[in-house]
Protein backbone atom coordinates (compact mmCIF):
# COMPACT_ATOMS: atom_id res chain seq x y z
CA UNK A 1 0.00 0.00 0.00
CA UNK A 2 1.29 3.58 -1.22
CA UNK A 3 0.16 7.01 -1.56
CA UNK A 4 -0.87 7.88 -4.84
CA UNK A 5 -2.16 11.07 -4.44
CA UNK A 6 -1.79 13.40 -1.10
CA UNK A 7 -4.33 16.60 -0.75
CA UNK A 8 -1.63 18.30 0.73
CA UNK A 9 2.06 17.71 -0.27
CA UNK A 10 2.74 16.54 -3.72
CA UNK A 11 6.05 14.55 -3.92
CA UNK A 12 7.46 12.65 -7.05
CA UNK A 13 7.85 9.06 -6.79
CA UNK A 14 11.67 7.66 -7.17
CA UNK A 15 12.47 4.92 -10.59
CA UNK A 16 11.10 1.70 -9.89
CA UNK A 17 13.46 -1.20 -8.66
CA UNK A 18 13.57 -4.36 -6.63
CA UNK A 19 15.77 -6.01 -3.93
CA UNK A 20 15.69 -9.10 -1.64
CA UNK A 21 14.20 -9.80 1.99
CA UNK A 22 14.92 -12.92 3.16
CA UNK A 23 15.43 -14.03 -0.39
CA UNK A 24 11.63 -12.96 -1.93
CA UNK A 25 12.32 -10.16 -4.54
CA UNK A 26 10.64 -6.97 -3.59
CA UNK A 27 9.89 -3.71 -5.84
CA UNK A 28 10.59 -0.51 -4.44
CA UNK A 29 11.13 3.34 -5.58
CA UNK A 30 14.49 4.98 -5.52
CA UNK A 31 14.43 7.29 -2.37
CA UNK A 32 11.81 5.00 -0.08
CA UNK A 33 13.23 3.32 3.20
CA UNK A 34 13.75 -0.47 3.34
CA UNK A 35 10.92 0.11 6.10
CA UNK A 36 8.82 1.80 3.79
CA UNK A 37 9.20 -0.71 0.77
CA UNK A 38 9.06 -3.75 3.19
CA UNK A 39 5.35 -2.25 4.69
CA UNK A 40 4.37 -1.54 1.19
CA UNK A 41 4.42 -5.20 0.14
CA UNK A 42 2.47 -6.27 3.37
CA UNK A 43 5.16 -7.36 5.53
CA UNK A 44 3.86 -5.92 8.81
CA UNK A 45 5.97 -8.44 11.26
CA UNK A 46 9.52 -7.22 10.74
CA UNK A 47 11.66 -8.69 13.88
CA UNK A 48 10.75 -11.54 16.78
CA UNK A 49 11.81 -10.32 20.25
CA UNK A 50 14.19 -11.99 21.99
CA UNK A 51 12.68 -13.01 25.31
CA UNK A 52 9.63 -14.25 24.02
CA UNK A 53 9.93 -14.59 20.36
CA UNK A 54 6.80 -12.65 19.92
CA UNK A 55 6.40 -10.48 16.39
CA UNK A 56 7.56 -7.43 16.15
CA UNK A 57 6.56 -4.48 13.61
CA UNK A 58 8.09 -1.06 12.36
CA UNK A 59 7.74 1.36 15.93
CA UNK A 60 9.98 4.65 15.61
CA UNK A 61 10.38 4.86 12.28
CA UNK A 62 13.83 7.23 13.20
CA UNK A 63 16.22 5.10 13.87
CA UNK A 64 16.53 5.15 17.60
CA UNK A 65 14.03 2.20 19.29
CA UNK A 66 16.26 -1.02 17.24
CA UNK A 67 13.36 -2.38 16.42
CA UNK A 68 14.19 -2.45 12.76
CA UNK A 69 17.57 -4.04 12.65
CA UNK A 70 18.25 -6.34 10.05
CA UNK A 71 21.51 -7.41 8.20
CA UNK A 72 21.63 -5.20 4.88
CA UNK A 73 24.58 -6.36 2.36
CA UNK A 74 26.16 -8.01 4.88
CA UNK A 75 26.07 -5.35 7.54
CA UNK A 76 24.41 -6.51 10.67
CA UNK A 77 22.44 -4.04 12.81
CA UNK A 78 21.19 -1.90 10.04
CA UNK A 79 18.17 -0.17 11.01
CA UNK A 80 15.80 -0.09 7.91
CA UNK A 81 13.46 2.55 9.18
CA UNK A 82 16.19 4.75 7.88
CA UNK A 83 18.49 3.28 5.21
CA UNK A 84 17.01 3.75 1.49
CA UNK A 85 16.47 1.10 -0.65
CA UNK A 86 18.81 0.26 -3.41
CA UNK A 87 18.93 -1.83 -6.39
CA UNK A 88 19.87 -5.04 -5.96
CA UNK A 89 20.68 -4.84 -2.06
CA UNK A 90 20.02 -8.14 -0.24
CA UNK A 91 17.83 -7.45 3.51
CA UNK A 92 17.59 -10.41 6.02
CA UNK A 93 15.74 -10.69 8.94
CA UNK A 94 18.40 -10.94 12.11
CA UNK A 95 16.41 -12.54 15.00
């Protein structure tokens, strides 16, 4: 799910691409977060905790709660709330 049209702010949409979560190919726009992309498709459920393994979704959306952090081309503890998508760019879940 996307905006396609805002009543207030008008904002131009980024060239279409895809990347990979958890190995599933996933289209995106140049300029949208991994978050952003990831909710887009549907995936609500993001991270498990660790004491109780119970789902997790997107809660900050800033970069400061770690709820977000995944391993992005081989970088562990990226958060994704914040880190734009690019082409090609592999995403997988850490927990």
């Amino acid at each position: 799910m996307r905006i396609k049209k805002h009543p207030i702010k008008s904002f131009k949409r980024g060239k279409k691409i895809s990347f990979h979560y958890n190995d599933r190919k996933i289209q995106a726009y140049l300029g949208e977060t991994i978050a952003g992309a990831l909710h887009a498709a549907g995936y609500r459920k993001l991270t498990k905790s660790q004491k109780r393994g119970r789902d997790r979704g997107l809660f900050c959306a800033i970069g400061k709660c770690s709820a977000c952090l995944m391993i992005v081309d081989n970088i562990p503890n990226t958060p994704i709330c914040t880190t734009k998508v690019k082409p090609g760019m592999e995403v997988f879940s850490q927990h």
